[in-house]
N, C-alpha and C. Protein backbone atom coordinates (compact mmCIF):
# COMPACT_ATOMS: atom_id res chain seq x y z
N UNK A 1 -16.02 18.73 -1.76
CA UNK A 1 -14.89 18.86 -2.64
C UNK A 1 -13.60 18.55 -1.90
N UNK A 2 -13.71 19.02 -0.74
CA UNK A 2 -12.22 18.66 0.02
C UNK A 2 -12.10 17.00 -0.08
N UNK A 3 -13.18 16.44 0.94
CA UNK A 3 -13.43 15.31 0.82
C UNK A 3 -12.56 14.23 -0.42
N UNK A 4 -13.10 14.49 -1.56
CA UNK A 4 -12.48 14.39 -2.83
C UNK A 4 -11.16 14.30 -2.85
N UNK A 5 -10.28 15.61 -2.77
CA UNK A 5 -8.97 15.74 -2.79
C UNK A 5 -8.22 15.35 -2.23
N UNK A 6 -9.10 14.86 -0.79
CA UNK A 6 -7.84 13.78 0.03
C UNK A 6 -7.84 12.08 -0.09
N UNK A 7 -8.75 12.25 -0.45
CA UNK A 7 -8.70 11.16 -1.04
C UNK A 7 -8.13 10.35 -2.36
N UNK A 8 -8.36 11.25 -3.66
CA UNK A 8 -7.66 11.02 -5.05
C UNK A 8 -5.95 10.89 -4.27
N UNK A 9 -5.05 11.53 -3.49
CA UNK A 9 -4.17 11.62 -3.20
C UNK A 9 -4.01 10.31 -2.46
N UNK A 10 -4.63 9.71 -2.20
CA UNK A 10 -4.30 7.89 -1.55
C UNK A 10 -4.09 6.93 -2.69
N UNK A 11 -4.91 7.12 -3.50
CA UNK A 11 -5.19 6.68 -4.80
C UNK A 11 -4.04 6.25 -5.97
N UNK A 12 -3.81 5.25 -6.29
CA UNK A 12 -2.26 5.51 -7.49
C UNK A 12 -2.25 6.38 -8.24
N UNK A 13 -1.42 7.08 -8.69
CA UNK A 13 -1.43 8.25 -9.55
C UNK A 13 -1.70 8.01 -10.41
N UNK A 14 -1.48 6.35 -11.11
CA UNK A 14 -2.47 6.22 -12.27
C UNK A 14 -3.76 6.32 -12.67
N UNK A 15 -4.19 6.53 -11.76
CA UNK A 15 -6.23 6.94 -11.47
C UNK A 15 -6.18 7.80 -11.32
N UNK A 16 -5.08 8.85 -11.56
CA UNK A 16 -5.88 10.44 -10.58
C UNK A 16 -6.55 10.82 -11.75
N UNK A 17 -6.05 10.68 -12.79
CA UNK A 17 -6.61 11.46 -13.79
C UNK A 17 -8.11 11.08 -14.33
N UNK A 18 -8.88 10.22 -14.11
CA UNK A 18 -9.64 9.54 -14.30
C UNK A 18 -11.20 10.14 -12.94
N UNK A 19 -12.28 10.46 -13.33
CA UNK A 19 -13.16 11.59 -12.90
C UNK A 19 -13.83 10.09 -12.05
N UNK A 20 -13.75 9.59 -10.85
CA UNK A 20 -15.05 9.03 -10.85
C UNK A 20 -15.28 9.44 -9.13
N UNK A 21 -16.23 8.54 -8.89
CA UNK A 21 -16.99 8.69 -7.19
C UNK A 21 -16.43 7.86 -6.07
N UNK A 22 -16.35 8.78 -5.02
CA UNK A 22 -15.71 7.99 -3.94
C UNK A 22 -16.26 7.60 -2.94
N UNK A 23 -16.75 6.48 -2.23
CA UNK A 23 -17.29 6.13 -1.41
C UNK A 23 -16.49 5.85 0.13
N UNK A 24 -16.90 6.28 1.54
CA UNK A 24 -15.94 5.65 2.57
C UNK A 24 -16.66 5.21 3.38
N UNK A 25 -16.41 4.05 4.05
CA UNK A 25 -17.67 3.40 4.67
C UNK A 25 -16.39 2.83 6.01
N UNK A 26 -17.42 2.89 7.18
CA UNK A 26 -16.77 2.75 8.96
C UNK A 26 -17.39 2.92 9.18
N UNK A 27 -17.44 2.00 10.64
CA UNK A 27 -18.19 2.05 11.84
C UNK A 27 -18.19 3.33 11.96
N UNK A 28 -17.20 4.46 12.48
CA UNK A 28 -17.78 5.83 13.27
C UNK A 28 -16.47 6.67 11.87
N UNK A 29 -17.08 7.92 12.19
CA UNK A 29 -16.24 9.12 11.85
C UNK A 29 -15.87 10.13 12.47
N UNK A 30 -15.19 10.51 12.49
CA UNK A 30 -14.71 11.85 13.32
C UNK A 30 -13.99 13.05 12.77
N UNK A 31 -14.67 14.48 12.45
CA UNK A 31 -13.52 15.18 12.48
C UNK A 31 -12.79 16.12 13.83
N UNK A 32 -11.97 15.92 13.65
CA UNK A 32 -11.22 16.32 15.15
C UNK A 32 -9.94 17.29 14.89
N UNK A 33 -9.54 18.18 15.00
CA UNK A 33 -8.38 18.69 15.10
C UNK A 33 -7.38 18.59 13.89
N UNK A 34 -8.29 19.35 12.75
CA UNK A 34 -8.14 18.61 11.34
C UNK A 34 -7.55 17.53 11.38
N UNK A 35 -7.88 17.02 11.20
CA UNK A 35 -7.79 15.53 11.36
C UNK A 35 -9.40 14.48 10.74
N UNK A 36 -9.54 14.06 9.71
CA UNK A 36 -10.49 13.02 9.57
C UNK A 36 -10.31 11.85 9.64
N UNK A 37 -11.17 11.05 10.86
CA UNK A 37 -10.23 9.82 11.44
C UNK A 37 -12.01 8.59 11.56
N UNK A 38 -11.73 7.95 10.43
CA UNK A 38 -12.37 6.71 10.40
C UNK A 38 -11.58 5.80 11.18
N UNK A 39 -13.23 4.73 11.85
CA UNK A 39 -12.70 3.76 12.46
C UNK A 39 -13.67 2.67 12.47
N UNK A 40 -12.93 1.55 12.86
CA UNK A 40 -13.44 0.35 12.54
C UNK A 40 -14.07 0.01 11.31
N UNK A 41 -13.45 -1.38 10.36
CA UNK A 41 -13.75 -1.82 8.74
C UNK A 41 -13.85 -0.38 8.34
N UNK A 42 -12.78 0.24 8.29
CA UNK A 42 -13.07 0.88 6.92
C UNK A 42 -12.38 0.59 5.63
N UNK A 43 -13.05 0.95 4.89
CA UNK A 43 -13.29 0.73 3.50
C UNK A 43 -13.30 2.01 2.40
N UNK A 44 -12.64 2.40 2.11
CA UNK A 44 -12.59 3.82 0.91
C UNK A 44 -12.40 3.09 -0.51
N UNK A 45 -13.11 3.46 -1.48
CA UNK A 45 -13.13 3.29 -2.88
C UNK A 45 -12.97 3.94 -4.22
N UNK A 46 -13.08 3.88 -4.68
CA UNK A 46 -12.38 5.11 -5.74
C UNK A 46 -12.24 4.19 -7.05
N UNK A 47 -13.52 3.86 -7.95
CA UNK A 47 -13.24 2.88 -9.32
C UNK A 47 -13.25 1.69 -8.50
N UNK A 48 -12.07 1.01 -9.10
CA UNK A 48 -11.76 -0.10 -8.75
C UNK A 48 -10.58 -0.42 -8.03
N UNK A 49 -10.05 1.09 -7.26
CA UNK A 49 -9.18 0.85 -6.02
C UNK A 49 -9.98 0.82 -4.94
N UNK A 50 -9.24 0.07 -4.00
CA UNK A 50 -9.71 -0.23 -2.73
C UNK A 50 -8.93 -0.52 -1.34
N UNK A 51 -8.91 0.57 -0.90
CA UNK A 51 -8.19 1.07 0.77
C UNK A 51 -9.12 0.25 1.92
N UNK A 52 -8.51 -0.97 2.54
CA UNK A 52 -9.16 -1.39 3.74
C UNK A 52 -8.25 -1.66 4.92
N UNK A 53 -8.80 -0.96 6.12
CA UNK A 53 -7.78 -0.77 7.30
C UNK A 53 -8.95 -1.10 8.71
N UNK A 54 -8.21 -1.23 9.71
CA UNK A 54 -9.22 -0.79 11.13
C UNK A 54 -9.34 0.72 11.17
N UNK A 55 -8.46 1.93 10.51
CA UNK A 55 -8.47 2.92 11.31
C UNK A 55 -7.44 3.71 10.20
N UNK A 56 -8.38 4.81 9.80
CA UNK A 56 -8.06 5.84 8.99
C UNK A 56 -7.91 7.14 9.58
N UNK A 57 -6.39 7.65 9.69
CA UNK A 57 -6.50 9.05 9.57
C UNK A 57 -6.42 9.95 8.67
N UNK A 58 -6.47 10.92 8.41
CA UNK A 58 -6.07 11.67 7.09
C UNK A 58 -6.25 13.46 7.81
N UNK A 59 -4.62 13.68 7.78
CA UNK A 59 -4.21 15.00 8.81
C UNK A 59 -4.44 16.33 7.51
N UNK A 60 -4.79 17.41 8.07
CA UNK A 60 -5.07 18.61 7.04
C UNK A 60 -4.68 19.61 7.62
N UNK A 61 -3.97 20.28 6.85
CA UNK A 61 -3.96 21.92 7.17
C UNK A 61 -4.78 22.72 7.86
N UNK A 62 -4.48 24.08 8.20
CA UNK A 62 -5.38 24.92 9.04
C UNK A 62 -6.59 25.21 7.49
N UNK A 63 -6.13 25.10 6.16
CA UNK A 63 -6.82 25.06 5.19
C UNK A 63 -7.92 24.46 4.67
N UNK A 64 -7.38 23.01 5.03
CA UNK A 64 -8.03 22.07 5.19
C UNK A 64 -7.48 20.98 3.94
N UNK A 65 -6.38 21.58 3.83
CA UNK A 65 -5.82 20.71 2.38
C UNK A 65 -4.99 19.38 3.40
N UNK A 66 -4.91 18.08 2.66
CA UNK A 66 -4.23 17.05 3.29
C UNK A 66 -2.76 17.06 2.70
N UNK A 67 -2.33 16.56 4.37
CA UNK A 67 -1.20 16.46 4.19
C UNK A 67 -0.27 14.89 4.40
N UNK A 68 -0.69 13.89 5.15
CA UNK A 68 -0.65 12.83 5.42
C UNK A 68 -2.46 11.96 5.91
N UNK A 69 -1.70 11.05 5.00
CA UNK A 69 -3.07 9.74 5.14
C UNK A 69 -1.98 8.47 6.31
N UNK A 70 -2.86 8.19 7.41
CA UNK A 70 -2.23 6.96 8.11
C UNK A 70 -2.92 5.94 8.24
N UNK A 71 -2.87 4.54 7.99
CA UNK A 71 -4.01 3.87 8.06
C UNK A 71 -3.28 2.28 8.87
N UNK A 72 -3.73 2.21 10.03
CA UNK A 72 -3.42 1.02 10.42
C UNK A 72 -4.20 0.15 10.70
N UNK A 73 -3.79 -1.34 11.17
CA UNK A 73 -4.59 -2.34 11.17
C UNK A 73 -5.05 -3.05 10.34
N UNK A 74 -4.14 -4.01 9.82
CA UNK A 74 -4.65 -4.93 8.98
C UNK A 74 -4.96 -4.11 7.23
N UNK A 75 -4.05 -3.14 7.01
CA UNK A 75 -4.03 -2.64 6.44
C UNK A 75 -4.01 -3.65 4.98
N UNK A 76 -5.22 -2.98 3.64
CA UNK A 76 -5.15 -3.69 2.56
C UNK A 76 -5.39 -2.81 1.66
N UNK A 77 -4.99 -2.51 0.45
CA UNK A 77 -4.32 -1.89 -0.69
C UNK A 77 -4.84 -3.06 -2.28
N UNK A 78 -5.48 -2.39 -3.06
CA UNK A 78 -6.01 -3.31 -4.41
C UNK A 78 -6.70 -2.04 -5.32
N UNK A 79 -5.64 -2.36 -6.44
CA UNK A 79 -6.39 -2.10 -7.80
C UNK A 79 -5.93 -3.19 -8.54
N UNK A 80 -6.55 -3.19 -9.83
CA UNK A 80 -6.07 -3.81 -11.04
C UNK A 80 -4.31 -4.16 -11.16
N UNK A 81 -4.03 -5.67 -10.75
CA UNK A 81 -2.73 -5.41 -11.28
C UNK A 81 -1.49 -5.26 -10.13
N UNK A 82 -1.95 -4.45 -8.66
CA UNK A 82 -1.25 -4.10 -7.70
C UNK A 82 -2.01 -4.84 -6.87
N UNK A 83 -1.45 -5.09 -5.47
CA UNK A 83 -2.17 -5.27 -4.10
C UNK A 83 -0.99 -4.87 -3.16
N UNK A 84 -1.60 -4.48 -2.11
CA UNK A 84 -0.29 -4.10 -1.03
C UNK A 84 -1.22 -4.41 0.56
N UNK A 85 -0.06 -5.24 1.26
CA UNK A 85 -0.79 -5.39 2.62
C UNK A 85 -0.04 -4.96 3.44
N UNK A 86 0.06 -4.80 4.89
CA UNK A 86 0.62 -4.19 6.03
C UNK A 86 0.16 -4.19 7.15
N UNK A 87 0.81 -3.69 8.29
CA UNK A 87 -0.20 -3.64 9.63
C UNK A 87 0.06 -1.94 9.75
N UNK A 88 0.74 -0.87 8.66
CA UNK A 88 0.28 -0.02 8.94
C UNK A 88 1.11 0.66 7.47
N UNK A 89 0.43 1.43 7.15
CA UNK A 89 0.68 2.58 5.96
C UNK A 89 0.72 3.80 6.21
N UNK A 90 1.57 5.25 5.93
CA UNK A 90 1.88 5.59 5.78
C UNK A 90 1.86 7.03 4.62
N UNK A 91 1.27 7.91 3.80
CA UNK A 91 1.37 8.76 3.05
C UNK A 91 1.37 9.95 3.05
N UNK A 92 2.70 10.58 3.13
CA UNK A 92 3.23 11.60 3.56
C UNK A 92 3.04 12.70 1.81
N UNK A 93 1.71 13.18 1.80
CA UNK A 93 1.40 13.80 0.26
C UNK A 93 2.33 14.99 -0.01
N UNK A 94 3.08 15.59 1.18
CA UNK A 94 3.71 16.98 0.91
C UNK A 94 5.10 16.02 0.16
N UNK A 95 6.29 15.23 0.51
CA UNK A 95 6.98 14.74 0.66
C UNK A 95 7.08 13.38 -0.39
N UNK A 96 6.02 13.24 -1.13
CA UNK A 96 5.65 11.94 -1.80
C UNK A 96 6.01 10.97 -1.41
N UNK A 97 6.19 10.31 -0.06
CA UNK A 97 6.51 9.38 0.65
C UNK A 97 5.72 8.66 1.10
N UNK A 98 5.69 6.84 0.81
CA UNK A 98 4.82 6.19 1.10
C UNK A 98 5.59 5.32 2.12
N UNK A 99 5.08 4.70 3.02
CA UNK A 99 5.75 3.40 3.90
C UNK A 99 4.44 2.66 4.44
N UNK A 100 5.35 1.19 4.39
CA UNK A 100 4.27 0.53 4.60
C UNK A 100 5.43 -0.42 6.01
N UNK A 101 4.87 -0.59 7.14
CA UNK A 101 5.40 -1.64 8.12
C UNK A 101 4.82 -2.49 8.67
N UNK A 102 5.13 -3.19 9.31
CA UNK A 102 4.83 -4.78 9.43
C UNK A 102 4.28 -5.51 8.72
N UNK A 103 4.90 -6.73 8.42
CA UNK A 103 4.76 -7.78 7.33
C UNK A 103 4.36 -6.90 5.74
N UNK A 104 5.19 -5.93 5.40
CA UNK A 104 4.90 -5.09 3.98
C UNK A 104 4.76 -6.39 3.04
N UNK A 105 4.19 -6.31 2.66
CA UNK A 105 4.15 -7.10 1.38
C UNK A 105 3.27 -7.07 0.26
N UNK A 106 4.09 -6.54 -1.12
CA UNK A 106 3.62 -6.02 -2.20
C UNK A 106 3.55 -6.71 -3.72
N UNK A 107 2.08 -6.78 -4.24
CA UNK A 107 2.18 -7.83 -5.69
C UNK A 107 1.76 -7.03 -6.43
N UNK A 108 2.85 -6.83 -7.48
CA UNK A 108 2.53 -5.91 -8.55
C UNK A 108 2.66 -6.37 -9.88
N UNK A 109 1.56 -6.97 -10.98
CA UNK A 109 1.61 -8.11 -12.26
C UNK A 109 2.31 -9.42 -11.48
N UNK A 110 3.62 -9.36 -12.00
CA UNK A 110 4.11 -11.00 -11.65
C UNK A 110 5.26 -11.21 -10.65
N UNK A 111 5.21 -9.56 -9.96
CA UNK A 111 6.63 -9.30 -9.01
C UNK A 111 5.78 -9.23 -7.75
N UNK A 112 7.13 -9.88 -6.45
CA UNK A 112 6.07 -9.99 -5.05
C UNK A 112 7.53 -9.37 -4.18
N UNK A 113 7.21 -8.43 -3.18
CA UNK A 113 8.23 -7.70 -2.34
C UNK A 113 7.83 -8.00 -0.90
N UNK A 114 8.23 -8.50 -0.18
CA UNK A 114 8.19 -8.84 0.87
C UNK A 114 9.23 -8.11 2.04
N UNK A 115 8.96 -7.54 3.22
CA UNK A 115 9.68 -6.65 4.44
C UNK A 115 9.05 -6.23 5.33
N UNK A 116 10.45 -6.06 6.42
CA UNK A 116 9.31 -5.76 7.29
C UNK A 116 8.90 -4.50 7.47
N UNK A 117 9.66 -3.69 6.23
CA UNK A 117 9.42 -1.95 5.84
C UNK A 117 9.41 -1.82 4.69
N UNK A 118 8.89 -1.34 3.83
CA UNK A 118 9.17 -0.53 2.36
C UNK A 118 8.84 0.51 2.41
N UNK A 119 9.59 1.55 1.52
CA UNK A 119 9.90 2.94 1.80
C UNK A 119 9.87 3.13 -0.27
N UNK A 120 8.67 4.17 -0.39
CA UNK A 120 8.64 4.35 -1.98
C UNK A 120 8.53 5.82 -1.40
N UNK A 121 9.56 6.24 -2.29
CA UNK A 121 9.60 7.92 -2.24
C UNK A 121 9.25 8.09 -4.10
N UNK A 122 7.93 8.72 -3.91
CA UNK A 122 7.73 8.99 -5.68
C UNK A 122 8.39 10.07 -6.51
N UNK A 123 8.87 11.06 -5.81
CA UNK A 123 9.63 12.15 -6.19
C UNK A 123 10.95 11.80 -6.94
N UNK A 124 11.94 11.22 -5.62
CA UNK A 124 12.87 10.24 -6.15
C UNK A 124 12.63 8.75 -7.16
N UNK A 125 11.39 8.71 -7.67
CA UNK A 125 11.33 7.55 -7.78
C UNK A 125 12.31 5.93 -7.45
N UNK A 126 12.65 6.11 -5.71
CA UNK A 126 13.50 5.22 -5.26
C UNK A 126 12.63 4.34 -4.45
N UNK A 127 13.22 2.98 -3.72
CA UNK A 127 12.25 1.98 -3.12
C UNK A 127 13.52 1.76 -2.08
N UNK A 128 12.56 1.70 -0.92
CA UNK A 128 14.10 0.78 0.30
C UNK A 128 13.27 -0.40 1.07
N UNK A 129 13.55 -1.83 0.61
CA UNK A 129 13.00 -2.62 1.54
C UNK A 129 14.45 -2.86 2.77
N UNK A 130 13.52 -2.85 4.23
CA UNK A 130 14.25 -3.22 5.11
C UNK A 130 13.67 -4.41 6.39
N UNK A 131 14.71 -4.85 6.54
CA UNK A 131 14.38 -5.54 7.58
C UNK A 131 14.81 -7.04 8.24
N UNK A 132 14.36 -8.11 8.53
CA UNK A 132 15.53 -9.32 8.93
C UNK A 132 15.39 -9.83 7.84
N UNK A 133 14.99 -10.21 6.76
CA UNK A 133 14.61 -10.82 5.60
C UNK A 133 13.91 -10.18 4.53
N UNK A 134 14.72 -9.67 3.38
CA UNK A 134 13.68 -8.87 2.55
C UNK A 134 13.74 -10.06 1.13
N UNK A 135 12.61 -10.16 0.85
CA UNK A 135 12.39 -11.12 -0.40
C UNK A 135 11.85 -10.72 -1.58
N UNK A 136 12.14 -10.82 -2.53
CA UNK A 136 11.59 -10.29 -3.79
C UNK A 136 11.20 -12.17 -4.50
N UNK A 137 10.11 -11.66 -5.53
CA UNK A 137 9.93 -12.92 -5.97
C UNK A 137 9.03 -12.30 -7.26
N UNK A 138 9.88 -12.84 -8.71
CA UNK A 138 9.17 -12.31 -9.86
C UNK A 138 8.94 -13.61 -10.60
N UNK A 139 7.89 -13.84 -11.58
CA UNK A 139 7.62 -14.66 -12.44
C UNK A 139 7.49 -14.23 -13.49
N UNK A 140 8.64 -14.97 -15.11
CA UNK A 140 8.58 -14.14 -16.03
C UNK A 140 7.71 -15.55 -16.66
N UNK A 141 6.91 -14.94 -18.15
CA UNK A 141 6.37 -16.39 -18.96
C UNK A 141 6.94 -16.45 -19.84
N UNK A 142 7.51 -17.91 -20.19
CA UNK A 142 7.73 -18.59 -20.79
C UNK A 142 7.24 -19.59 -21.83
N UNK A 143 6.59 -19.41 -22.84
CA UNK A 143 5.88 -20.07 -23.69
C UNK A 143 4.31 -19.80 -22.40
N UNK A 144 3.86 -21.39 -22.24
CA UNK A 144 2.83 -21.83 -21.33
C UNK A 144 3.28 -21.67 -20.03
N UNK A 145 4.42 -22.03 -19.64
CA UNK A 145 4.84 -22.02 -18.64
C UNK A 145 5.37 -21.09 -17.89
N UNK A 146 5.03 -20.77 -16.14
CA UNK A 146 5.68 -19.91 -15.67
C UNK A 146 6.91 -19.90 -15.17
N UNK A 147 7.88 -18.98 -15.07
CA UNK A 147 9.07 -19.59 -14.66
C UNK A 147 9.47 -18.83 -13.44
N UNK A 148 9.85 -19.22 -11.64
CA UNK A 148 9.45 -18.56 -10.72
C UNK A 148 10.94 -18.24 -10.32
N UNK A 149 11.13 -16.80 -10.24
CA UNK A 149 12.95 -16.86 -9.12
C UNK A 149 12.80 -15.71 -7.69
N UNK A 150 13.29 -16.31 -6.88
CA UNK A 150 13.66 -15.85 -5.94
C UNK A 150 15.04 -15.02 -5.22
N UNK A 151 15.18 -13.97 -5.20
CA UNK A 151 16.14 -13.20 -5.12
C UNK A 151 15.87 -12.67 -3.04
N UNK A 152 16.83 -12.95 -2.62
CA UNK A 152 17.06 -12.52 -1.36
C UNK A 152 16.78 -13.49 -0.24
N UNK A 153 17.02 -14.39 -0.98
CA UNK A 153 17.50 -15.75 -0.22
C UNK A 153 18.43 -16.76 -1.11
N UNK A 154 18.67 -17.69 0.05
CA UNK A 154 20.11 -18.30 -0.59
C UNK A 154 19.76 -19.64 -1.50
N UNK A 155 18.14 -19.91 -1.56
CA UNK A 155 17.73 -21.34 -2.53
C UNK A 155 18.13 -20.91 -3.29
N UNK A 156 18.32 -22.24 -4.50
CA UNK A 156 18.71 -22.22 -5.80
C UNK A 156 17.54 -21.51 -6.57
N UNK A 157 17.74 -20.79 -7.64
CA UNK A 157 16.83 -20.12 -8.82
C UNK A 157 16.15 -20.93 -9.24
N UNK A 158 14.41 -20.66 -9.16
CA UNK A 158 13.48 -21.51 -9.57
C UNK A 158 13.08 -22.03 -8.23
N UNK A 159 13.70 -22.36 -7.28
CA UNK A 159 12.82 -22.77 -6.13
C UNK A 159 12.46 -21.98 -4.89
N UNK A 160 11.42 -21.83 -5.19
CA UNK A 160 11.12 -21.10 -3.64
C UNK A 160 9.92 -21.23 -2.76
N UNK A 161 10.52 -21.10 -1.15
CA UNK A 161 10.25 -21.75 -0.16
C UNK A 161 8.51 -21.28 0.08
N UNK A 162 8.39 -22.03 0.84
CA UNK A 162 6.65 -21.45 1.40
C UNK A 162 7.05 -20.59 2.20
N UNK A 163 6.70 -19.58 2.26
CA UNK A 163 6.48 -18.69 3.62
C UNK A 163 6.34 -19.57 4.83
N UNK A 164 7.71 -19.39 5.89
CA UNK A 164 7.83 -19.42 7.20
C UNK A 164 8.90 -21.26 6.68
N UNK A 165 8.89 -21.34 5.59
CA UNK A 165 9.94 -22.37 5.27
C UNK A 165 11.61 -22.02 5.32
N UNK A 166 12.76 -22.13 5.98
CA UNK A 166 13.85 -21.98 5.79
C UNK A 166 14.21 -20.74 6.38
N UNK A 167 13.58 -20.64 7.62
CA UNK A 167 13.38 -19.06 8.25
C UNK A 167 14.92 -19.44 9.11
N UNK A 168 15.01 -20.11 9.03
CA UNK A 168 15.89 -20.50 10.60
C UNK A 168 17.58 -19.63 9.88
C-alpha cells in the first residue's frame, strides 16, 4: 500500500483519481534510510503514464509517507497528450513543487517549453522557465493547416529555427 502512494503522487493529478496497477521495473532496488532508490533503466508505470530515468529516488518519512521523488538521468515523462524530458526531475510532494533541469523540455497537445530549468509550483499554480534561452513554441489549427509561432526568440512569427539553429 505504501508502495502505491508514492507513487500515484509522481503521477499527473489527472490520473490520481483513476484505480489502476503500478508496475516498477530496474536493474537493482534498494531500501535504505527511507529512502527507495531504483537504479539503472528504470521504468515506473501507472495506466498509460510512464516515468523513465537511470536512477530513482523517492525520500519518506520516519512513517514512511513520501515526501520527495528525484529522478535523474536521462530523465523521461509520457502520458496521453503531455511528455516531459530532462537530465534530472525533481518532486517536492509536501510543497507541490516540480523542477525539471537540464535541457527541460516540455510538450503538452500543441505547446513546446524549452529551458534550461522549469519550475511548476501546483499550489500556486505558477511556471518559471529559466535560463540562457527559454523558448516556447505553440501550434494553433487552422482549417487543415497548422499554423507554428515562436515566442522567445527574435525570428519572425511563423518561422522557427531547428534546434541548435541561430544559437549564436
Amino acid at each position: 500500500m505504501r508502495f502505491k502512494s508514492i507513487l500515484l503522487a509522481l503521477i499527473s493529478y489527472s490520473l490520481l483519481a483513476q484505480a489502476q496497477p503500478i508496475t516498477g521495473e530496474a536493474k537493482n532496488l534498494e531500501f535504505k534510510d527511507n529512502r527507495i532508490i531504483y537504479t539503472g533503466s528504470v521504468k515506473l508505470v501507472r495506466g498509460s503514464s510512464v516515468l523513465k530515468a537511470d536512477k530513482v529516488v523517492i525520500f519518506l518519512t520516519e512513517e514512511g509517507k513520501p515526501v520527495k521523488i528525484v529522478a535523474t538521468g536521462n530523465v523521461q515523462y509520457s502520458e496521453p497528450g503531455r511528455k516531459a524530458t530532462s537530465r534530472y526531475a525533481e518532486y517536492d510532494l509536501m510543497q507541490e513543487v516540480i523542477i525539471l533541469k537540464g535541457e527541460a523540455h516540455v510538450e503538452e497537445d500543441n505547446s513546446i517549453l524549452e529551458a534550461d530549468e522549469i519550475v511548476y509550483d501546483r499550489k500556486r499554480q505558477t511556471l518559471q522557465a529559466k535560463g540562457d534561452m527559454v523558448r516556447t513554441i505553440y501550434i494553433e489549427e487552422e482549417g487543415n493547416e497548422k499554423v507554428r509561432h515562436n515566442k522567445g526568440n527574435s525570428e519572425k512569427e511563423g518561422n522557427i529555427p531547428e534546434k541548435g539553429e541561430d544559437d549564436s
